[in-house]
PDB file of N, CA and C in Angstrom:
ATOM      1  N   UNK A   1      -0.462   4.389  44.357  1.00  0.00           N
ATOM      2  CA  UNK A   1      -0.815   3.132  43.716  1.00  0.00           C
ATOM      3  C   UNK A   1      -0.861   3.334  42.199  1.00  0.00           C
ATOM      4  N   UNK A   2      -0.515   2.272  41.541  1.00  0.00           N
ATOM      5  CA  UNK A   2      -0.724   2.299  39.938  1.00  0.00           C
ATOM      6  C   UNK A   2      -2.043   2.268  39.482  1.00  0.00           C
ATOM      7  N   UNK A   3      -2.246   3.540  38.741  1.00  0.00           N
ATOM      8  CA  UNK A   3      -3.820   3.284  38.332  1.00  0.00           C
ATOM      9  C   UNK A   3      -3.893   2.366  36.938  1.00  0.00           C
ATOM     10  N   UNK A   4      -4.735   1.274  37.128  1.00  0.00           N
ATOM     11  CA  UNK A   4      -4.795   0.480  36.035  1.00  0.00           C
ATOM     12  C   UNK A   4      -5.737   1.053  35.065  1.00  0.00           C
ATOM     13  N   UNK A   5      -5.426   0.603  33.472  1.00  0.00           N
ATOM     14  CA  UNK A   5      -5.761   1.240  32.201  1.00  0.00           C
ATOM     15  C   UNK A   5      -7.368   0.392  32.228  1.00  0.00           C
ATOM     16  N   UNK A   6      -7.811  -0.376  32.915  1.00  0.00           N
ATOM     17  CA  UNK A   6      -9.159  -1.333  33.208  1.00  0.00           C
ATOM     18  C   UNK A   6     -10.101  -0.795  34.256  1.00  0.00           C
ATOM     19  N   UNK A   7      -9.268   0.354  35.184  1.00  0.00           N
ATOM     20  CA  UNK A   7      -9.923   0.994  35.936  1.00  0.00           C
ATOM     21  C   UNK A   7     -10.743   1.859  35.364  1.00  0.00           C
ATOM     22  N   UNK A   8      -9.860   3.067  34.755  1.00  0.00           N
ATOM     23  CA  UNK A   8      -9.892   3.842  33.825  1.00  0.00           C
ATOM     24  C   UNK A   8     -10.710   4.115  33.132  1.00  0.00           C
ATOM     25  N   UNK A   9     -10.744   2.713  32.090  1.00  0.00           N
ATOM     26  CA  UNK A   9     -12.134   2.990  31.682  1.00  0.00           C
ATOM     27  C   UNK A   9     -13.618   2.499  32.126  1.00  0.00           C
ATOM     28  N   UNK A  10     -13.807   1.994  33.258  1.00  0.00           N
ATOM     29  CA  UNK A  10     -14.386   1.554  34.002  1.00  0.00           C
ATOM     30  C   UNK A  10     -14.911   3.399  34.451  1.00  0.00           C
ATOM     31  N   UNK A  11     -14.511   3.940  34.805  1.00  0.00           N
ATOM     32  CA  UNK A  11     -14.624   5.221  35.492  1.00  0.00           C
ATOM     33  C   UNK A  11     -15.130   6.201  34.294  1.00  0.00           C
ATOM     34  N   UNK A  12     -14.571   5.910  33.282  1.00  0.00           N
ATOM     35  CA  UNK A  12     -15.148   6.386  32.085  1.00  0.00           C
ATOM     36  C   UNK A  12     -16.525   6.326  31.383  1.00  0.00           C
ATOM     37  N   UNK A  13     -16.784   4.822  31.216  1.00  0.00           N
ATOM     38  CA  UNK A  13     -17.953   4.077  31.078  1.00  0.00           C
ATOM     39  C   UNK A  13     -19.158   4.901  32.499  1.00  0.00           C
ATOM     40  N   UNK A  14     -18.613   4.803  33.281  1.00  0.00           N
ATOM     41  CA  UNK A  14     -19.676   5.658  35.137  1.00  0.00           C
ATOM     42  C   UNK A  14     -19.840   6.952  34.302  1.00  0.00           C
ATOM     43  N   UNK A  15     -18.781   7.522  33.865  1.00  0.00           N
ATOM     44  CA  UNK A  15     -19.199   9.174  33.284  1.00  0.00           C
ATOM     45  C   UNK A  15     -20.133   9.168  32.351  1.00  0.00           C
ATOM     46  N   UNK A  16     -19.416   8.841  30.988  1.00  0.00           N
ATOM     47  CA  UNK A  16     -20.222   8.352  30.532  1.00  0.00           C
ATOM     48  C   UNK A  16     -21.958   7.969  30.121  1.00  0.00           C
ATOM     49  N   UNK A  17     -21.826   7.037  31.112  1.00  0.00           N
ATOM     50  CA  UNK A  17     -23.251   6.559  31.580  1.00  0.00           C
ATOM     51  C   UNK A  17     -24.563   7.873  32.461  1.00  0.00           C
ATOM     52  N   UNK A  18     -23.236   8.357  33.310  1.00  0.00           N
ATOM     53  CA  UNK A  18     -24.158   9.588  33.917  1.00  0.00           C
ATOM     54  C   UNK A  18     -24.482  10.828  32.610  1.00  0.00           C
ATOM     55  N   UNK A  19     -23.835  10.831  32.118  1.00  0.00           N
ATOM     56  CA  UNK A  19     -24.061  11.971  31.158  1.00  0.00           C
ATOM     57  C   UNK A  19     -24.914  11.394  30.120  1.00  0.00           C
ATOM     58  N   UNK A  20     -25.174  10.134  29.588  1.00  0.00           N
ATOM     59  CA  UNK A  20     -26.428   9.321  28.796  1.00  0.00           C
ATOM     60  C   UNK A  20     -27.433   9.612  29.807  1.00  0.00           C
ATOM     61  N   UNK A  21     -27.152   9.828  30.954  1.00  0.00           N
ATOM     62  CA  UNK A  21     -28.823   9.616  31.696  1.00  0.00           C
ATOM     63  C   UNK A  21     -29.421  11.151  31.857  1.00  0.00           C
ATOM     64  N   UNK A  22     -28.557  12.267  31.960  1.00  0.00           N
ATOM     65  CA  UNK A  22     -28.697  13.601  32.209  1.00  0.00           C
ATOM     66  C   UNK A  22     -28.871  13.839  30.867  1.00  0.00           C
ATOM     67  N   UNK A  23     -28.829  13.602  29.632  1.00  0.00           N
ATOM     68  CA  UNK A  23     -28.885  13.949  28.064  1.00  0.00           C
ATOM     69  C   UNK A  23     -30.454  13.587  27.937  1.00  0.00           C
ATOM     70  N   UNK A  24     -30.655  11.930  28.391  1.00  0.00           N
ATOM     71  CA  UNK A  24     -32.061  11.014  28.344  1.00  0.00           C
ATOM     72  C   UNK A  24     -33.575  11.877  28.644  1.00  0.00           C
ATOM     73  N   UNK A  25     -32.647  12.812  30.471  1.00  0.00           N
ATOM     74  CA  UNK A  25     -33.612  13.725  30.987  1.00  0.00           C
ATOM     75  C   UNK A  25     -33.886  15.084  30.589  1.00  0.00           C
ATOM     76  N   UNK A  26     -33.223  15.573  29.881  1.00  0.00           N
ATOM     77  CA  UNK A  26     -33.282  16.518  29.310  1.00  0.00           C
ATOM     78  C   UNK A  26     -33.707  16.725  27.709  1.00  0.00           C
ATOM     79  N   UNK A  27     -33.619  15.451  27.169  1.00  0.00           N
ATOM     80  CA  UNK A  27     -34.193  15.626  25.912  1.00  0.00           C
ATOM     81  C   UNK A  27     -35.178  15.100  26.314  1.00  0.00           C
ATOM     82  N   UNK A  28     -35.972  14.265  26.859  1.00  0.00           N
ATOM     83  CA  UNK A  28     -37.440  13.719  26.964  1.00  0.00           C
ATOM     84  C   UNK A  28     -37.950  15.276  28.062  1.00  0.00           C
ATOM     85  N   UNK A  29     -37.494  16.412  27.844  1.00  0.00           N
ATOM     86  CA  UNK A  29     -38.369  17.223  28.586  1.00  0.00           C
ATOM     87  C   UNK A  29     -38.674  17.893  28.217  1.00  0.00           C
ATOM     88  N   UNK A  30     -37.950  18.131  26.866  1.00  0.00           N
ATOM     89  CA  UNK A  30     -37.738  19.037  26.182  1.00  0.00           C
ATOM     90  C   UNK A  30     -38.273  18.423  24.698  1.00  0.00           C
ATOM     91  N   UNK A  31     -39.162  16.830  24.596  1.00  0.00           N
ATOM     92  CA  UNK A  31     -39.202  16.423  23.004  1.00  0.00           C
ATOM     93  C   UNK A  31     -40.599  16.700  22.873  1.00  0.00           C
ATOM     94  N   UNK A  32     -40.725  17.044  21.187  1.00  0.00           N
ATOM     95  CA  UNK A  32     -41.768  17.738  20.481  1.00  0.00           C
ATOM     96  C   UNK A  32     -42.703  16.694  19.666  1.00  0.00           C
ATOM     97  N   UNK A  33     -41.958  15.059  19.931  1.00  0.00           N
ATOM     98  CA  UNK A  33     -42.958  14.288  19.624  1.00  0.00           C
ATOM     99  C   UNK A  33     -42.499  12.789  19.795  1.00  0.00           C
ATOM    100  N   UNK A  34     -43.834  11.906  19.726  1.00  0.00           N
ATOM    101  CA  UNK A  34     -43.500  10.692  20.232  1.00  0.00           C
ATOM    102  C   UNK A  34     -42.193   9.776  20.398  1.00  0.00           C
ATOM    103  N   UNK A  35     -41.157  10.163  18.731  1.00  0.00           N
ATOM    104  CA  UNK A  35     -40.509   9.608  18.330  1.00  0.00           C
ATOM    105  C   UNK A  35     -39.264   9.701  19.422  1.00  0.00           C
ATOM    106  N   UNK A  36     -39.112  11.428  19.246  1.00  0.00           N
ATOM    107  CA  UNK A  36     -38.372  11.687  20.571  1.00  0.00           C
ATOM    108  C   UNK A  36     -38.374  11.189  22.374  1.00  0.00           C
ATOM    109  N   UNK A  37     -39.638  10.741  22.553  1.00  0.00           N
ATOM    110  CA  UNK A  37     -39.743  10.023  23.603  1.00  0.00           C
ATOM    111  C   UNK A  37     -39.231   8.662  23.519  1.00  0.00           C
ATOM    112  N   UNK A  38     -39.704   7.788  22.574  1.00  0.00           N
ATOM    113  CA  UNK A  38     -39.004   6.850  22.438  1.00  0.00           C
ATOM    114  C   UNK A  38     -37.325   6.735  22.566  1.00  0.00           C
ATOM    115  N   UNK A  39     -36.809   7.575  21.645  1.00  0.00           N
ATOM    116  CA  UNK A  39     -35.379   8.006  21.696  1.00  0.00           C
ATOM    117  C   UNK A  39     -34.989   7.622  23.147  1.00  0.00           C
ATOM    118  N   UNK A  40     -35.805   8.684  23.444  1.00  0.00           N
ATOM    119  CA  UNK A  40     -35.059   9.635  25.161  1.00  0.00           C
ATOM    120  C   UNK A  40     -35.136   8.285  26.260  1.00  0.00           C
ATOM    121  N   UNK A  41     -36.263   7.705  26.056  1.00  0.00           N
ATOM    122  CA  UNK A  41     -36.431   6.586  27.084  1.00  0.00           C
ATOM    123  C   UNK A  41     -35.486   5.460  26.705  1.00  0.00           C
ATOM    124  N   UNK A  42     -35.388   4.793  25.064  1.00  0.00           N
ATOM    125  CA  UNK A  42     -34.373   3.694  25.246  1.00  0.00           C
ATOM    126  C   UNK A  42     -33.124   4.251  25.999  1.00  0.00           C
ATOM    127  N   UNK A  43     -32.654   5.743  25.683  1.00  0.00           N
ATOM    128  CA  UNK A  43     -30.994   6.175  25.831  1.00  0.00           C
ATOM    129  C   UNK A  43     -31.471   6.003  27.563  1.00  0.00           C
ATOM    130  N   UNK A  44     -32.551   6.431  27.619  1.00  0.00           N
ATOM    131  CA  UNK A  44     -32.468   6.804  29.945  1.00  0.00           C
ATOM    132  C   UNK A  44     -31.993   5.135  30.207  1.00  0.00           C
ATOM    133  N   UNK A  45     -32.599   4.256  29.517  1.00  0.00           N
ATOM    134  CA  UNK A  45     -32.627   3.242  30.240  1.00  0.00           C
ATOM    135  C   UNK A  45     -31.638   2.138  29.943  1.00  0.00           C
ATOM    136  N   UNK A  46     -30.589   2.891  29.037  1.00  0.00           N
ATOM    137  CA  UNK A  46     -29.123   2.112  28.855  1.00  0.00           C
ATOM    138  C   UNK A  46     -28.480   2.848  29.261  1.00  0.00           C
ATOM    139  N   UNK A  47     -28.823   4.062  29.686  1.00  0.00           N
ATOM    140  CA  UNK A  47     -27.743   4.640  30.564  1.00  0.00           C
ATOM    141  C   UNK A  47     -27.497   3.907  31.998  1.00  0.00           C
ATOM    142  N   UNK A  48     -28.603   3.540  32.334  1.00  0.00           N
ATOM    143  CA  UNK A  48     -29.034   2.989  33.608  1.00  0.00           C
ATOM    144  C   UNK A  48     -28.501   1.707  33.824  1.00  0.00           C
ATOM    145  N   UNK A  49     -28.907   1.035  32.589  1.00  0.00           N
ATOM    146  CA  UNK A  49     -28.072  -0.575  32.605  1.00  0.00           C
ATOM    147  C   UNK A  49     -26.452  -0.275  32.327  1.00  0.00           C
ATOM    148  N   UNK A  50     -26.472   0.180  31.578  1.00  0.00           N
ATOM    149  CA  UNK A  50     -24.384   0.778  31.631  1.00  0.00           C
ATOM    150  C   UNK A  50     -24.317   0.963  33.524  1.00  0.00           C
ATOM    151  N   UNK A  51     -24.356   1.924  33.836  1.00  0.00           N
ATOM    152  CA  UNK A  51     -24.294   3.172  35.017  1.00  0.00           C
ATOM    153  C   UNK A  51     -24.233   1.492  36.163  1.00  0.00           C
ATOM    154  N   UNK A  52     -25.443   0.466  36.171  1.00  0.00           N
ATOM    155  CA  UNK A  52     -25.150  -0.410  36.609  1.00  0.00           C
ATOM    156  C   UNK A  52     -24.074  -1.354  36.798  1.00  0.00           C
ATOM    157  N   UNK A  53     -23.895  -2.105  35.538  1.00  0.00           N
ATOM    158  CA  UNK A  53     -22.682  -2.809  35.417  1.00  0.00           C
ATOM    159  C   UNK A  53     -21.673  -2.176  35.549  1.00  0.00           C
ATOM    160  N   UNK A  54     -21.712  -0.840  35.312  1.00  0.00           N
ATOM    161  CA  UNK A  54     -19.885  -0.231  35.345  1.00  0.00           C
ATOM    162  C   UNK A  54     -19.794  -0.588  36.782  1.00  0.00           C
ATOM    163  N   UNK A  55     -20.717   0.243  37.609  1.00  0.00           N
ATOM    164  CA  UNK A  55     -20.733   0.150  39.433  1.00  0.00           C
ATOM    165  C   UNK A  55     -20.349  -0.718  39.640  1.00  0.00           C
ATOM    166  N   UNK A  56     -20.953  -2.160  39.873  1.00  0.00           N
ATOM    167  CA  UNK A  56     -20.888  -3.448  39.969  1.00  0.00           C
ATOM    168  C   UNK A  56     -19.735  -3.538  39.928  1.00  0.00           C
ATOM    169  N   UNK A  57     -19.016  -3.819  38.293  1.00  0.00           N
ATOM    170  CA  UNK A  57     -17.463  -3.739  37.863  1.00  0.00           C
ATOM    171  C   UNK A  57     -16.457  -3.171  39.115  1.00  0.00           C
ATOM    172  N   UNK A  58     -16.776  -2.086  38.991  1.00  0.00           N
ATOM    173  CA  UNK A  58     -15.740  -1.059  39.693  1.00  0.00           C
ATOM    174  C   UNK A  58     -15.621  -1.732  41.692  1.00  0.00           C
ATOM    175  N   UNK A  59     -17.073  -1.998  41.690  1.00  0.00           N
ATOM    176  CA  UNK A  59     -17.378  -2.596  43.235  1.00  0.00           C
ATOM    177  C   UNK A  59     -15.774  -4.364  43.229  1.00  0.00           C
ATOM    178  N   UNK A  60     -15.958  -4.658  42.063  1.00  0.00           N
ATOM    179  CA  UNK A  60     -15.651  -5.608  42.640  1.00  0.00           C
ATOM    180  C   UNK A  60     -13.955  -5.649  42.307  1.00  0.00           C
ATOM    181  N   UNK A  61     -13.863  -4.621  41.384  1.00  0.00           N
ATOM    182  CA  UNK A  61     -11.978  -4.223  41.696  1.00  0.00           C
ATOM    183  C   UNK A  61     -11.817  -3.679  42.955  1.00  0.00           C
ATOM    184  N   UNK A  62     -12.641  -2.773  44.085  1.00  0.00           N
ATOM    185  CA  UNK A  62     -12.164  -2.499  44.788  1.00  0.00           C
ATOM    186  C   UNK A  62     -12.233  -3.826  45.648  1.00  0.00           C
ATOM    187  N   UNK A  63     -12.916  -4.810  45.873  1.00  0.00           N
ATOM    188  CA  UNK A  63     -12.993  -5.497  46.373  1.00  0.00           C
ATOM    189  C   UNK A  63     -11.718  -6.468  46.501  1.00  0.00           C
ATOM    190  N   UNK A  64     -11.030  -6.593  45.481  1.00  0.00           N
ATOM    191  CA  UNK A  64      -9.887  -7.322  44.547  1.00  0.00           C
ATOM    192  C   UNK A  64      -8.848  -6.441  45.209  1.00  0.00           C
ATOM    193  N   UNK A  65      -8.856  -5.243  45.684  1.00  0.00           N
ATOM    194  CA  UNK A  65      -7.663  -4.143  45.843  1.00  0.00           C
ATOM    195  C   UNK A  65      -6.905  -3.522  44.639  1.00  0.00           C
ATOM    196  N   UNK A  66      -7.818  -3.700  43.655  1.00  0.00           N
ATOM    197  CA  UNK A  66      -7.094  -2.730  42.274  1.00  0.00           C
ATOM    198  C   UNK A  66      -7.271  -1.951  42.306  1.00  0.00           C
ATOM    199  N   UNK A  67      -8.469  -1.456  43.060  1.00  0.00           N
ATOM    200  CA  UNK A  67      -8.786   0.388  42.559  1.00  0.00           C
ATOM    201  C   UNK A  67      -7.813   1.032  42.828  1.00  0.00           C
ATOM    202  N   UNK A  68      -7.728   2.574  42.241  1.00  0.00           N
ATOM    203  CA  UNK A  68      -6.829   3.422  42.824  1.00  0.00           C
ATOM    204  C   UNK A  68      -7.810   4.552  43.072  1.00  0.00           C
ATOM    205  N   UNK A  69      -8.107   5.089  44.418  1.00  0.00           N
ATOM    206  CA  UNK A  69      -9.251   6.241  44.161  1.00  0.00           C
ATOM    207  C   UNK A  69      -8.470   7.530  43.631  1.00  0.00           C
ATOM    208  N   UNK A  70      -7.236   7.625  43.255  1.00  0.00           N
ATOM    209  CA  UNK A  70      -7.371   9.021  42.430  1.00  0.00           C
ATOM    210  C   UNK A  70      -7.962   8.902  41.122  1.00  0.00           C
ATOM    211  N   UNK A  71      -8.454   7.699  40.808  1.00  0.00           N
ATOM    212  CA  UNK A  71      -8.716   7.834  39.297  1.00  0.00           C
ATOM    213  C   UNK A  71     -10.549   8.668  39.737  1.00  0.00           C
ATOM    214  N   UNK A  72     -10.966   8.440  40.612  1.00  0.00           N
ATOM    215  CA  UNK A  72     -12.347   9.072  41.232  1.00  0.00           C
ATOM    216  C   UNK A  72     -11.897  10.627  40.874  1.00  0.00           C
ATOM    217  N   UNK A  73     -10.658  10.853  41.250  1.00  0.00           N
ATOM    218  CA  UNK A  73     -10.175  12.269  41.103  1.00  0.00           C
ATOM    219  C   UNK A  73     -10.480  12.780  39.598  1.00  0.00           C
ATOM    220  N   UNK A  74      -9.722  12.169  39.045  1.00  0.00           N
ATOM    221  CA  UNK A  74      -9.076  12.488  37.860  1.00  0.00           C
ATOM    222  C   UNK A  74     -10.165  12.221  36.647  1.00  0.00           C
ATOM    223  N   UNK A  75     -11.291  11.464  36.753  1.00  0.00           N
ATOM    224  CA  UNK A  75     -12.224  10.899  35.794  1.00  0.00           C
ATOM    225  C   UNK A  75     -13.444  11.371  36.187  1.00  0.00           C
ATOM    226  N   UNK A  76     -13.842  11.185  37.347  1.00  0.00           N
ATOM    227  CA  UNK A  76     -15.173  11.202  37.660  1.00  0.00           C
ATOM    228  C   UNK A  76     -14.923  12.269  38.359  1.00  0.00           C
TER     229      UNK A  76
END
C-alpha cells in the first residue's frame, strides 16, 4: 500500500509525543526546584494531549482505510 505523507507525520507527532512524555518523567524526577516542576508538568501534560489527538487522528485513517501499517514499522 502507498504510505501517505499525512500518515507519516501523524506517526511522527505519536513519537514524538511519547518521547515529550518520557523527557516530562524524567526531568520532573530528577528537578532541583519548583520552576522545574512546573516545566516538567506543562511538557507531561501536552505530551499527553498531543499523544491523544495524534491516536484519535491515526484511529480514524485506519478507519477510512488509509493507513499503511508499515509506517508502524518504519516510524514508530
Amino acid at each position: 500500500m502507498f504510505q501517505k505523507k499525512c500518515d507519516k507525520n501523524i506517526a511522527r507527532t505519536i513519537k514524538l509525543a511519547k518521547e515529550m512524555i518520557e523527557l516530562a518523567q524524567t526531568g520532573y524526577e530528577q528537578q532541583e526546584d519548583p520552576g522545574c516542576g512546573v516545566l516538567y508538568g506543562i511538557l507531561l501534560d501536552s505530551g499527553y494531549r498531543i499523544l491523544d489527538l495524534a491516536q484519535k487522528e491515526k484511529h480514524a485513517h485506519v478507519q477510512k482505510g488509509w493507513w499503511d501499517n508499515s509506517i508502524n514499522k518504519e516510524i514508530l
